[in-house]
PDB file of N, CA and C in Angstrom:
ATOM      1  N   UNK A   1     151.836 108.039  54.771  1.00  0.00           N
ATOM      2  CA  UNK A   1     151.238 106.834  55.285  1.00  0.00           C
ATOM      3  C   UNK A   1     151.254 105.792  54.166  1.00  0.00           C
ATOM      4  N   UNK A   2     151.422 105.036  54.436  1.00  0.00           N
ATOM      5  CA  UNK A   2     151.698 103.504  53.565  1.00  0.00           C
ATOM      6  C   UNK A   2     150.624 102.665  53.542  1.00  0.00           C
ATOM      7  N   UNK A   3     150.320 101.918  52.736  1.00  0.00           N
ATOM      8  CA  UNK A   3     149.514 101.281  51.909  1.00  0.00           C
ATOM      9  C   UNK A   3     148.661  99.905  53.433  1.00  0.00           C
ATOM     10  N   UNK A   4     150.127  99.501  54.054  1.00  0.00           N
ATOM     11  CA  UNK A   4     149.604  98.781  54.693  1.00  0.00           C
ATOM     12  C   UNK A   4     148.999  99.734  56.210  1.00  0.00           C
ATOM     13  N   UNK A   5     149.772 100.752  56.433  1.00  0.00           N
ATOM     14  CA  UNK A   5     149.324 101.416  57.632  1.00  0.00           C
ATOM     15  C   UNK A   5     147.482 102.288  57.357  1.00  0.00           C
ATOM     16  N   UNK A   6     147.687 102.570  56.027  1.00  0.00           N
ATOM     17  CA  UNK A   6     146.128 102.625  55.677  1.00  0.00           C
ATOM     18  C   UNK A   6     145.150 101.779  56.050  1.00  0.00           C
ATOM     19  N   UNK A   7     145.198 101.049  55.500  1.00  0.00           N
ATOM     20  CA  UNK A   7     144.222  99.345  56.149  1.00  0.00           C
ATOM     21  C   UNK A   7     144.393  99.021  57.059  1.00  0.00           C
ATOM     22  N   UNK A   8     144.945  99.280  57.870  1.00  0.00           N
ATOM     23  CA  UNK A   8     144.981  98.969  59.526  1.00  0.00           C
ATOM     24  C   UNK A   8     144.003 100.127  59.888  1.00  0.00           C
ATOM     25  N   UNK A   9     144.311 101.415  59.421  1.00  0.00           N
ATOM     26  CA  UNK A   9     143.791 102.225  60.089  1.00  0.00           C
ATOM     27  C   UNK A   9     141.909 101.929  60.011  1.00  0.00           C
ATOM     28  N   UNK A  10     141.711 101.726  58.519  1.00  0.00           N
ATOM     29  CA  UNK A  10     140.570 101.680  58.433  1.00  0.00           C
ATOM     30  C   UNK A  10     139.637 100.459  58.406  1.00  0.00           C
ATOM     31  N   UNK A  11     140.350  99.112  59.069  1.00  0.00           N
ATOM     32  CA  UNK A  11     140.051  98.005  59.701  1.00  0.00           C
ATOM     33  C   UNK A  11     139.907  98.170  61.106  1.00  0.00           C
ATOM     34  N   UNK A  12     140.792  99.165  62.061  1.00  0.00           N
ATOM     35  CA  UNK A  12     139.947  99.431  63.417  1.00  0.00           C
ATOM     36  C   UNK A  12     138.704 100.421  63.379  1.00  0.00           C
ATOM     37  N   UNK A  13     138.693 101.201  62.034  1.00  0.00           N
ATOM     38  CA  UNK A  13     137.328 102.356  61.976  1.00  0.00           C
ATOM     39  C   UNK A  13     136.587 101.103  61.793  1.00  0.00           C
ATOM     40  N   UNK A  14     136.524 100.411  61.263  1.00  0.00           N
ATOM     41  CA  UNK A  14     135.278  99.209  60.838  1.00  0.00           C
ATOM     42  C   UNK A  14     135.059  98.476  61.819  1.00  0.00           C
ATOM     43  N   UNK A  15     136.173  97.982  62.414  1.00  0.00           N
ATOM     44  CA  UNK A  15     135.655  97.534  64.325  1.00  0.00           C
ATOM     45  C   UNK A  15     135.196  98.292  64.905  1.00  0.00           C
ATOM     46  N   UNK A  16     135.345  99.726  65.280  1.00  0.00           N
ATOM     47  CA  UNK A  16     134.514 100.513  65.853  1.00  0.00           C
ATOM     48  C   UNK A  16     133.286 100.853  65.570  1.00  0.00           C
ATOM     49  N   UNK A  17     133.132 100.618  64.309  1.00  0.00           N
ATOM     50  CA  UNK A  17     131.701 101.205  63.413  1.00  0.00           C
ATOM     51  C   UNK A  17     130.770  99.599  64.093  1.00  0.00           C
ATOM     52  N   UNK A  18     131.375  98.745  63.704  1.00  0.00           N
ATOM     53  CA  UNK A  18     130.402  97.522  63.609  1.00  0.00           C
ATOM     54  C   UNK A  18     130.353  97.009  65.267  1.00  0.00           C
ATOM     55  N   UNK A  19     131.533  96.998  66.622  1.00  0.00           N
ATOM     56  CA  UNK A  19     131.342  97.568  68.030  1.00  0.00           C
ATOM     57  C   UNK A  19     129.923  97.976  68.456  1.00  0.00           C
ATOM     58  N   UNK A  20     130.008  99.360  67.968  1.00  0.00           N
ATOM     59  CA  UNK A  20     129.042 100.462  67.859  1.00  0.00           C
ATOM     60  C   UNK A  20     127.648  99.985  67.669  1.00  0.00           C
ATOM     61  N   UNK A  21     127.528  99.251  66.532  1.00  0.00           N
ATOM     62  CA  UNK A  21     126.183  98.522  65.681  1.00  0.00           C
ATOM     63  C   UNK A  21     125.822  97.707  66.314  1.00  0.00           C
ATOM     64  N   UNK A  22     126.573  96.892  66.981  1.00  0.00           N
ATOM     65  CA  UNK A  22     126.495  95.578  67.921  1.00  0.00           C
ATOM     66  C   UNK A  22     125.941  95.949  69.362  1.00  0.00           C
ATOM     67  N   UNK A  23     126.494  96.855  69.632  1.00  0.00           N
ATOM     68  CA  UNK A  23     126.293  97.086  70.751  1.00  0.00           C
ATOM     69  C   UNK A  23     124.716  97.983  70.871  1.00  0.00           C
ATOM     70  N   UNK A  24     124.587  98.682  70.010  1.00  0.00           N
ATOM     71  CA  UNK A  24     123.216  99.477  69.911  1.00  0.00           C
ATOM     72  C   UNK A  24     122.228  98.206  69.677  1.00  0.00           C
ATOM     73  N   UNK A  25     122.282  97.394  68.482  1.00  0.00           N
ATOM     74  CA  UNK A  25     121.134  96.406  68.439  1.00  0.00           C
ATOM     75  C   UNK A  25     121.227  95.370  70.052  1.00  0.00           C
ATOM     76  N   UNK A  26     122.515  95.085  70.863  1.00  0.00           N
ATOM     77  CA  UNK A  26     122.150  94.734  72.071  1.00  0.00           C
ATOM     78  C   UNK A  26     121.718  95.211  72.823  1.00  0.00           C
ATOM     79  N   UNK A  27     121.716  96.373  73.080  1.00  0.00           N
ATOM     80  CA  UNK A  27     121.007  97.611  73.929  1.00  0.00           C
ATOM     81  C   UNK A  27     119.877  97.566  73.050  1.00  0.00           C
ATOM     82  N   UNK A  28     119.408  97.629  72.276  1.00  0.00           N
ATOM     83  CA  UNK A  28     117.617  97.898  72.034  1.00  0.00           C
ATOM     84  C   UNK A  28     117.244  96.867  71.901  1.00  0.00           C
ATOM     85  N   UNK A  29     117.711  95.370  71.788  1.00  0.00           N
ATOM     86  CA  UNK A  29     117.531  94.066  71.668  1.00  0.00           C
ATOM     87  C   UNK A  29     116.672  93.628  73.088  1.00  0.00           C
ATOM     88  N   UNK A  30     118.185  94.030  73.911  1.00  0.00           N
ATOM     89  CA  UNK A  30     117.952  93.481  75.257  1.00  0.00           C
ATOM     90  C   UNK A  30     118.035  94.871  76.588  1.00  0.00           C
ATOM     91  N   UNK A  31     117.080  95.905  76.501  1.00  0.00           N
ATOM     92  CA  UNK A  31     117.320  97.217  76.757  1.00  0.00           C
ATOM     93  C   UNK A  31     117.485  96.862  78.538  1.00  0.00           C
ATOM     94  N   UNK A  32     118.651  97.197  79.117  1.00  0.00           N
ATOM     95  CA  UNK A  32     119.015  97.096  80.589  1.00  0.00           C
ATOM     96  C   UNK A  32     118.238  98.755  80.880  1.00  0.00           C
ATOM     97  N   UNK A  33     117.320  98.959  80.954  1.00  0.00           N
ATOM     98  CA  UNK A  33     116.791  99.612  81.766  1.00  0.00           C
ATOM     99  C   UNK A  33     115.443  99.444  83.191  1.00  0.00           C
ATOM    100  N   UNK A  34     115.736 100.306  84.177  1.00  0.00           N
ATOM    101  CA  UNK A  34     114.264 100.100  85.168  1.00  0.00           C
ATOM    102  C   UNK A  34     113.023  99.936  84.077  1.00  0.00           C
ATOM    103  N   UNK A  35     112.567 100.556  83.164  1.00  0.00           N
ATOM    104  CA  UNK A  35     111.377 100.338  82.828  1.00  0.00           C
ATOM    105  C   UNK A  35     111.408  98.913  81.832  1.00  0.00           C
ATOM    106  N   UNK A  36     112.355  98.774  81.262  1.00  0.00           N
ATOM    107  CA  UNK A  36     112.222  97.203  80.575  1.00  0.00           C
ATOM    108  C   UNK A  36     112.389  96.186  81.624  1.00  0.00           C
ATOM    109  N   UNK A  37     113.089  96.445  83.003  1.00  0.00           N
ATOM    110  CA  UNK A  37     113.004  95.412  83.801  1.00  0.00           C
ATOM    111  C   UNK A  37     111.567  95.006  84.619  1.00  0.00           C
ATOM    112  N   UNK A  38     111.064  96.325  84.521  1.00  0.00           N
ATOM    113  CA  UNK A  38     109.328  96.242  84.819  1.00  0.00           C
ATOM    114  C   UNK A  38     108.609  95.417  84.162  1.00  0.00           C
ATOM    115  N   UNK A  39     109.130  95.610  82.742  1.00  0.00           N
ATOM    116  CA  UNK A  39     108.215  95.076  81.704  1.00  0.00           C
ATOM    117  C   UNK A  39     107.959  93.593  81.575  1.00  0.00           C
ATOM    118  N   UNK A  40     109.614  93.371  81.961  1.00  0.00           N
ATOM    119  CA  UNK A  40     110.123  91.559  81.864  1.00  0.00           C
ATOM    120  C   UNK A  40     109.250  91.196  82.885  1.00  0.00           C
ATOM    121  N   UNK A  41     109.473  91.950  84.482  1.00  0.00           N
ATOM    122  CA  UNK A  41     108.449  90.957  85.144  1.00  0.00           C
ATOM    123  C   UNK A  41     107.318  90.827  85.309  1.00  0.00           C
ATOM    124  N   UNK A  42     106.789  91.917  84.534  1.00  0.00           N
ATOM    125  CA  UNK A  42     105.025  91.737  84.328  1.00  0.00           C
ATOM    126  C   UNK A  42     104.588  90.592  83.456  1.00  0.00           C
ATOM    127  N   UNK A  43     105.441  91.204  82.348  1.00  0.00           N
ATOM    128  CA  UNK A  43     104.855  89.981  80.985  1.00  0.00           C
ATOM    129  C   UNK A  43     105.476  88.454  81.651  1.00  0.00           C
ATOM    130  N   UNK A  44     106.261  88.078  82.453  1.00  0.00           N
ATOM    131  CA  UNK A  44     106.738  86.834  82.355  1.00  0.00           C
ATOM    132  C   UNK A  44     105.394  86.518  83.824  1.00  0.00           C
ATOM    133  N   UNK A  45     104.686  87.666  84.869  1.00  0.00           N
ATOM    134  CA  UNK A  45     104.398  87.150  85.702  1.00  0.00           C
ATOM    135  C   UNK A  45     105.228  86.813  86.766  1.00  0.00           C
ATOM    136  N   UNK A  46     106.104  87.184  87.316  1.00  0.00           N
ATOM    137  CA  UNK A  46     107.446  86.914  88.250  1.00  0.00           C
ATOM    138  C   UNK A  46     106.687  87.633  89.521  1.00  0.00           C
ATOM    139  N   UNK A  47     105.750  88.589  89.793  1.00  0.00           N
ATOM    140  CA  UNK A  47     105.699  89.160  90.971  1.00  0.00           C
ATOM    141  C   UNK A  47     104.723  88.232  91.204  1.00  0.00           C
ATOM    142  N   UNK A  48     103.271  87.888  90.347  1.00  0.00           N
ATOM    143  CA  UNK A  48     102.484  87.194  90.661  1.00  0.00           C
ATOM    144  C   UNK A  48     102.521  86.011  91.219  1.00  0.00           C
ATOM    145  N   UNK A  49     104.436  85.300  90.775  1.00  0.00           N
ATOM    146  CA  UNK A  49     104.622  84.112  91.338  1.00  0.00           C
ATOM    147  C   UNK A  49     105.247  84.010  92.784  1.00  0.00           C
ATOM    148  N   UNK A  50     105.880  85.069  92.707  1.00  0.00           N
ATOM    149  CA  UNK A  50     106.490  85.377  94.363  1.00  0.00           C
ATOM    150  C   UNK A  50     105.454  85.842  94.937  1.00  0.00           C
ATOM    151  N   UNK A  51     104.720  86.334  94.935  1.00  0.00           N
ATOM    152  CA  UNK A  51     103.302  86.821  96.286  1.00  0.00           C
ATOM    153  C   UNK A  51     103.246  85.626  96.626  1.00  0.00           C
ATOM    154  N   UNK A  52     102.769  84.141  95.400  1.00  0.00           N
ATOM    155  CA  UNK A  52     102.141  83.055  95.607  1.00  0.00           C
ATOM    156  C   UNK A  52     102.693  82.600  96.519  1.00  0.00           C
ATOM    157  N   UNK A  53     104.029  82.193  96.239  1.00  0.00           N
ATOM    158  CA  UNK A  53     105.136  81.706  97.089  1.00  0.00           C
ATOM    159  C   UNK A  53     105.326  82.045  97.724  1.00  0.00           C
ATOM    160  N   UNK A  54     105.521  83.642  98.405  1.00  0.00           N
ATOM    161  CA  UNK A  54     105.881  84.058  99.999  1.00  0.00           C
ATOM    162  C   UNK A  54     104.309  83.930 100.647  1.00  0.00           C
ATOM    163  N   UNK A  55     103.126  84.110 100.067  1.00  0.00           N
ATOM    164  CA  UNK A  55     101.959  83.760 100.922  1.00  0.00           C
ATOM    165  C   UNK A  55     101.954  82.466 101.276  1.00  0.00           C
ATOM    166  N   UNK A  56     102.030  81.744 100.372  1.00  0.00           N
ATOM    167  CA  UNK A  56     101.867  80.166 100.550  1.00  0.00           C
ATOM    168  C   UNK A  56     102.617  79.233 101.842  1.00  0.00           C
ATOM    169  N   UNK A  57     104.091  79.977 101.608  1.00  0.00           N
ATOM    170  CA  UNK A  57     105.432  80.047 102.690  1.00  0.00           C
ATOM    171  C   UNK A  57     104.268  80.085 104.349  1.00  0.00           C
ATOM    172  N   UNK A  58     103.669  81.497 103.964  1.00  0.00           N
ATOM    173  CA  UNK A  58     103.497  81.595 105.495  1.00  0.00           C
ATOM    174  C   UNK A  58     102.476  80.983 105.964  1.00  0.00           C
ATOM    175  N   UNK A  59     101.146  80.841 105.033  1.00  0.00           N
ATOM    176  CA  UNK A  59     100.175  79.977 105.319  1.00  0.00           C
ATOM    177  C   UNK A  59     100.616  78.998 105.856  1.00  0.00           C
ATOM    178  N   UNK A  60     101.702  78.209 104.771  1.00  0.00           N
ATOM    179  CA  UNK A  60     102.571  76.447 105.670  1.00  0.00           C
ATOM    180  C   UNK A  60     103.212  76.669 106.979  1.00  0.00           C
ATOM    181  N   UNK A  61     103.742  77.863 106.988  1.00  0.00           N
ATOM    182  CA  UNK A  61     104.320  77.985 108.747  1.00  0.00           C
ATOM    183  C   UNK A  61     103.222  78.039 109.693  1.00  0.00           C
ATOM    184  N   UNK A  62     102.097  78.645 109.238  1.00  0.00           N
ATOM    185  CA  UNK A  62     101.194  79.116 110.291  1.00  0.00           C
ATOM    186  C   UNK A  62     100.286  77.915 110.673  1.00  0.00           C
ATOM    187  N   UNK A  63     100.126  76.960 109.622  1.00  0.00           N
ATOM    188  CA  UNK A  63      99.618  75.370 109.701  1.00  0.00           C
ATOM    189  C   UNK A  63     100.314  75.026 110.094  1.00  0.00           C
ATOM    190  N   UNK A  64     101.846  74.509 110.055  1.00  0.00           N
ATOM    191  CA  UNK A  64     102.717  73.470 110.644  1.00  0.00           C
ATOM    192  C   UNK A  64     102.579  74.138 112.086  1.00  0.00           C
ATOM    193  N   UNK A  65     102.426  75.286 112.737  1.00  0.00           N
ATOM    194  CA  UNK A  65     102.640  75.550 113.729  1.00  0.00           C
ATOM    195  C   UNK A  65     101.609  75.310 114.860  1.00  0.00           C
ATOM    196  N   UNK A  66     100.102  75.266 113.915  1.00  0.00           N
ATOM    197  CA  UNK A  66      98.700  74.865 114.696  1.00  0.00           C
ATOM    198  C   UNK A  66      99.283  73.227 115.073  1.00  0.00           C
ATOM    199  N   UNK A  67      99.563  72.807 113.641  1.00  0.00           N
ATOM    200  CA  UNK A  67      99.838  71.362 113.757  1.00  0.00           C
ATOM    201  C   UNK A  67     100.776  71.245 115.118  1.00  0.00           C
ATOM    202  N   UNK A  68     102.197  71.169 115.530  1.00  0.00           N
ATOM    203  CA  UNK A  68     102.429  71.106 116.233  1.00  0.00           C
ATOM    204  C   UNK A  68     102.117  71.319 117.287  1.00  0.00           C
ATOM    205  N   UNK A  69     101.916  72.354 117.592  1.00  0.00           N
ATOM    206  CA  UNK A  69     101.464  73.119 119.252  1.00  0.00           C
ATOM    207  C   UNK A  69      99.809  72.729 119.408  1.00  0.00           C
ATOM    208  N   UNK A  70      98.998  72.601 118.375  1.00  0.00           N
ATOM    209  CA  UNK A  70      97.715  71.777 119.146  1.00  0.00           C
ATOM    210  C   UNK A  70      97.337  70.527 118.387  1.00  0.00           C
ATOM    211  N   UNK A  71      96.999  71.060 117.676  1.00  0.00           N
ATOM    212  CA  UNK A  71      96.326  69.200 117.040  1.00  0.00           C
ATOM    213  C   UNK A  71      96.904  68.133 116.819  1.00  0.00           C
ATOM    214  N   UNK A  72      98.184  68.005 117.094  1.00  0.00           N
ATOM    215  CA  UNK A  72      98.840  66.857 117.442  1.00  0.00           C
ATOM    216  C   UNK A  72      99.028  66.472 119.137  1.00  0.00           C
ATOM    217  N   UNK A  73      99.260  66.715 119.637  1.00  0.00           N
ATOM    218  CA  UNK A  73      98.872  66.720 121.135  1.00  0.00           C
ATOM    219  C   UNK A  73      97.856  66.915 121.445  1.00  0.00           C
ATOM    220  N   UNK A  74      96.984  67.117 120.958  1.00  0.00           N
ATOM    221  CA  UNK A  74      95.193  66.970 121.050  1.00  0.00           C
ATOM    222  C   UNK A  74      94.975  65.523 120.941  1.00  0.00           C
ATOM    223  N   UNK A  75      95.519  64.904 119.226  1.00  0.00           N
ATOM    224  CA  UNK A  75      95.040  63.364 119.162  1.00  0.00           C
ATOM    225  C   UNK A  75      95.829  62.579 119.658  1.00  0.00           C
ATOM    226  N   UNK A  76      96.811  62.972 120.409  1.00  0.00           N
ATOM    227  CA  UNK A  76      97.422  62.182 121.216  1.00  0.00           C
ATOM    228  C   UNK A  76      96.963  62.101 123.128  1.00  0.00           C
ATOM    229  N   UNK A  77      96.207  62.935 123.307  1.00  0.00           N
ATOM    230  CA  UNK A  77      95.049  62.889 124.287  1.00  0.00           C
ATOM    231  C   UNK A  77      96.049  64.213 125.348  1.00  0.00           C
ATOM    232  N   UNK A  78      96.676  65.049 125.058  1.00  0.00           N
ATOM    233  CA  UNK A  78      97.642  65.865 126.220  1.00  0.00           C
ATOM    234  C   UNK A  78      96.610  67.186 125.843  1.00  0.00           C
ATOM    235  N   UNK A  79      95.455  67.294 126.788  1.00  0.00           N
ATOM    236  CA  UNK A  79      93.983  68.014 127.034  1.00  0.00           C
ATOM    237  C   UNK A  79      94.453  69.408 127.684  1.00  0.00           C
ATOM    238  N   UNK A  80      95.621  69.500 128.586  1.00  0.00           N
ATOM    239  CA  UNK A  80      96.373  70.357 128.818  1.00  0.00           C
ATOM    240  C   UNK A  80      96.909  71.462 127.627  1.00  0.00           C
ATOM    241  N   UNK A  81      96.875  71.063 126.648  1.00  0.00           N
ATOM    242  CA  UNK A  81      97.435  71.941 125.421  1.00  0.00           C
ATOM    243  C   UNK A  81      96.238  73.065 125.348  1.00  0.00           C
ATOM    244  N   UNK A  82      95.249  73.070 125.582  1.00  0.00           N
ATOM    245  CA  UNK A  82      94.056  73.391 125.349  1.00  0.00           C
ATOM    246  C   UNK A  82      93.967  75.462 126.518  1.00  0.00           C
ATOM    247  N   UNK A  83      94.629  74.460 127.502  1.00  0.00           N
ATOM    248  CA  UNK A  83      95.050  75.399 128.931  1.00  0.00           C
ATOM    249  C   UNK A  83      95.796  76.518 128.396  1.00  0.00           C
ATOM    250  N   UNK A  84      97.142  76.166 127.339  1.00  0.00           N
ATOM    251  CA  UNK A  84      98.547  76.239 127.219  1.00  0.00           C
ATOM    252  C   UNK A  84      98.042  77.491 125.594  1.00  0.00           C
ATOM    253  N   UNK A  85      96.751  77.222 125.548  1.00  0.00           N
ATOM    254  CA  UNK A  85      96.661  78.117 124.055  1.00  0.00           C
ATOM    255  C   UNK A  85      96.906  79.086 124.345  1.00  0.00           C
ATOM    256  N   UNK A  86      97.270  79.918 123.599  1.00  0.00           N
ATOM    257  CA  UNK A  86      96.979  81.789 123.648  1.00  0.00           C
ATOM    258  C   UNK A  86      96.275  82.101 122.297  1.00  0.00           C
ATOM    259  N   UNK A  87      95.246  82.343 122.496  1.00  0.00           N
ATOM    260  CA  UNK A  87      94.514  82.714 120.823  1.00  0.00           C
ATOM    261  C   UNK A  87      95.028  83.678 120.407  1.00  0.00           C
ATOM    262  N   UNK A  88      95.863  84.741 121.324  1.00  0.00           N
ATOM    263  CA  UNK A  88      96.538  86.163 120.575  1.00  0.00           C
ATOM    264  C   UNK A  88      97.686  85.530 119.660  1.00  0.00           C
ATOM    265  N   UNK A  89      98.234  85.091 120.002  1.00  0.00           N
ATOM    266  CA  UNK A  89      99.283  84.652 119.569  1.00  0.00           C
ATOM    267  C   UNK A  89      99.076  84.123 118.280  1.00  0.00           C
ATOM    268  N   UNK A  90      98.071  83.219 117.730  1.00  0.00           N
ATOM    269  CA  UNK A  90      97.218  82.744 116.489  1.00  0.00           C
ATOM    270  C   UNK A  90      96.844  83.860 116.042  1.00  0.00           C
ATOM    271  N   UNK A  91      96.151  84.530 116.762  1.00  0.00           N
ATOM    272  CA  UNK A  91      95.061  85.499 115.856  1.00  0.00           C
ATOM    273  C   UNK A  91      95.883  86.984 115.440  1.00  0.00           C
ATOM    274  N   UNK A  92      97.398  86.977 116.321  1.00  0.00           N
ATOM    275  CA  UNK A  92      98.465  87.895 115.711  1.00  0.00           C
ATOM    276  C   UNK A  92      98.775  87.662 114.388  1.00  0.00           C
ATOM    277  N   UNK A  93      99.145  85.655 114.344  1.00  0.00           N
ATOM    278  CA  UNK A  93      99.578  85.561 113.119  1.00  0.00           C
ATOM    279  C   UNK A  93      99.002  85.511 111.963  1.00  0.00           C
ATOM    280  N   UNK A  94      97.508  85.426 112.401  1.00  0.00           N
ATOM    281  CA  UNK A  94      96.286  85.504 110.883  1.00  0.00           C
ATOM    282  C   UNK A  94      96.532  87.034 110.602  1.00  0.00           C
ATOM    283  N   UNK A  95      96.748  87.652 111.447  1.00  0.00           N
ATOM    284  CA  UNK A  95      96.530  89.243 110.931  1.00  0.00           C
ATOM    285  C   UNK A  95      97.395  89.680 110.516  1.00  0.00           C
ATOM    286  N   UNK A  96      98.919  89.144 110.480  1.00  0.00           N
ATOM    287  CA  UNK A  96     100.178  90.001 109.741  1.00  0.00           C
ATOM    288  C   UNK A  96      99.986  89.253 108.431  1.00  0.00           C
ATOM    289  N   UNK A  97      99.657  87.494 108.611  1.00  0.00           N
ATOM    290  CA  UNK A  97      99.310  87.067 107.040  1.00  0.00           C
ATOM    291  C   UNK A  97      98.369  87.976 106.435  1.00  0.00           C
ATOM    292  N   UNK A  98      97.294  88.034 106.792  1.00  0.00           N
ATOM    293  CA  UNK A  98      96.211  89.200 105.892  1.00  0.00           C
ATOM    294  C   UNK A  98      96.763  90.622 105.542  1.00  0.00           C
ATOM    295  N   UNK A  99      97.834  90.851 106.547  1.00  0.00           N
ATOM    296  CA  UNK A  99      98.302  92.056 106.073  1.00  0.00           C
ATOM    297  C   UNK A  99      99.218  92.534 105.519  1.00  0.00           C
ATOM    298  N   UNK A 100     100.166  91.251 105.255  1.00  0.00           N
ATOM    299  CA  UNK A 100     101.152  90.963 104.429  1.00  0.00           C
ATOM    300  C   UNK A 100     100.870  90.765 103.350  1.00  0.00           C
ATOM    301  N   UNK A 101      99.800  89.703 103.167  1.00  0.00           N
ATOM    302  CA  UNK A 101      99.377  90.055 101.461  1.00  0.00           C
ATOM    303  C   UNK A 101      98.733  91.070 101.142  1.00  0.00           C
ATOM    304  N   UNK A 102      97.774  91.797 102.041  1.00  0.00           N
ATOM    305  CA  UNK A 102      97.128  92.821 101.168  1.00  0.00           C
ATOM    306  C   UNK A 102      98.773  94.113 101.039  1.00  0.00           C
ATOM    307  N   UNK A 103      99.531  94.357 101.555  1.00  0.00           N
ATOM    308  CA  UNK A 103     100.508  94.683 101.178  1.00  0.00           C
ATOM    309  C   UNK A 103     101.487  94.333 100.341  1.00  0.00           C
ATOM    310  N   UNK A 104     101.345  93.129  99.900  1.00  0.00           N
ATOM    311  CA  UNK A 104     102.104  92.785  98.143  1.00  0.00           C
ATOM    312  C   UNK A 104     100.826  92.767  97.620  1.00  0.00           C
ATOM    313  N   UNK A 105      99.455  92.924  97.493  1.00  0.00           N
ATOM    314  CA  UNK A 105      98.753  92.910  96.898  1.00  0.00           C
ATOM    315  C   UNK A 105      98.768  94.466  96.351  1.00  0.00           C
ATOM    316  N   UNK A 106      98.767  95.337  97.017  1.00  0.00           N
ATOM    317  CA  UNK A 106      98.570  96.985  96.727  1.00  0.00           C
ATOM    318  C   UNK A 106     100.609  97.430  95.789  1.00  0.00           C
ATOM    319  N   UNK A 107     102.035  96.615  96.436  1.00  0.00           N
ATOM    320  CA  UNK A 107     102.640  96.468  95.568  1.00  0.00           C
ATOM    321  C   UNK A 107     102.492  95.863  94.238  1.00  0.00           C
ATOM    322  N   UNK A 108     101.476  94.900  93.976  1.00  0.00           N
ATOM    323  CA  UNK A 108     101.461  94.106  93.093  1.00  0.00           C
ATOM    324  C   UNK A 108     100.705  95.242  91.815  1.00  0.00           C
ATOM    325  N   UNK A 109      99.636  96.040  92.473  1.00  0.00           N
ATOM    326  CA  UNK A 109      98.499  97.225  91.547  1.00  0.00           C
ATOM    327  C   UNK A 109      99.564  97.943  91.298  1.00  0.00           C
ATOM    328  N   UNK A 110     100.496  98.518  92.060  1.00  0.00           N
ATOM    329  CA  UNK A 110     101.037  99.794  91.898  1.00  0.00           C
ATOM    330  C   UNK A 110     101.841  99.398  90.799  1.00  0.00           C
ATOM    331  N   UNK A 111     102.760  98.333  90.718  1.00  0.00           N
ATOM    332  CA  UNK A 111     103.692  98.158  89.537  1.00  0.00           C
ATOM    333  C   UNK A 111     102.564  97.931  88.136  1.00  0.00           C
ATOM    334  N   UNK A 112     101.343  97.499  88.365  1.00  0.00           N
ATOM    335  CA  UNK A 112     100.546  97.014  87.298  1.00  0.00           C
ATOM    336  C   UNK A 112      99.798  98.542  86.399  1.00  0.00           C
ATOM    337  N   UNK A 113      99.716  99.222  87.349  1.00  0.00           N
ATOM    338  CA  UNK A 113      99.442 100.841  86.757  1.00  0.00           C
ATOM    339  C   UNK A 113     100.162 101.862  86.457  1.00  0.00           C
ATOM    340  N   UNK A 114     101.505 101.741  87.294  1.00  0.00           N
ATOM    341  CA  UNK A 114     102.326 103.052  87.427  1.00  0.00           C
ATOM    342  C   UNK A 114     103.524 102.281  85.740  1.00  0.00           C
ATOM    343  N   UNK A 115     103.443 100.879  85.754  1.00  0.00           N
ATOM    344  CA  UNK A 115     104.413 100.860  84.705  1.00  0.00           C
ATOM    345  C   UNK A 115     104.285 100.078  83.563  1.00  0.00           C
TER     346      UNK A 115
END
């Protein structure tokens, strides 16, 4: 082996060595695992902000929808809307909201204890 085929050889061992190094401090830097991805969204708060936001979501549907279908045709004097209610139909949708959040609420404990 020759002088220059030496140093080649042991210029790709040194890319591999330092590869290797690089790649371990990116992996423990930035660790792609389930439990560091737990970690990211606890400490940053990411679930706490999506509950907010998908509750909030439905609260505004469930208002825009009173809004439309009664209290706007109420102050517009159409007394008939009144006839036209179904309180199940309201009081369905208060109860999947209440039960939709207390169900990201009990997801929200479980990730907060189990990880």
């Amino acid at each position: 082996m020759n002088h220059v085929q030496h140093k080649l050889i042991k210029n790709k061992l040194l890319e591999k060595k330092f590869l290797r190094v690089l790649y371990k401090m990116v992996v423990d830097q930035y660790s792609i695992t389930f439990d560091s991805y737990v970690k990211f969204i606890k400490e940053k708060s990411i679930i706490d902000g999506a509950i907010i936001f998908f509750v909030g979501g439905m609260i505004k549907d469930f208002v825009t929808k009173v809004m439309k279908e009664v209290i706007i045709p109420l102050t517009r004097g159409k007394i008939d809307v009144i006839k036209k209610f179904n309180i199940y139909d309201y009081g369905l949708e208060i109860f999947q909201l209440v039960l939709t959040s207390y169900l990201l609420f009990v997801l929200h404990r479980s990730v907060d204890k189990n990880f």
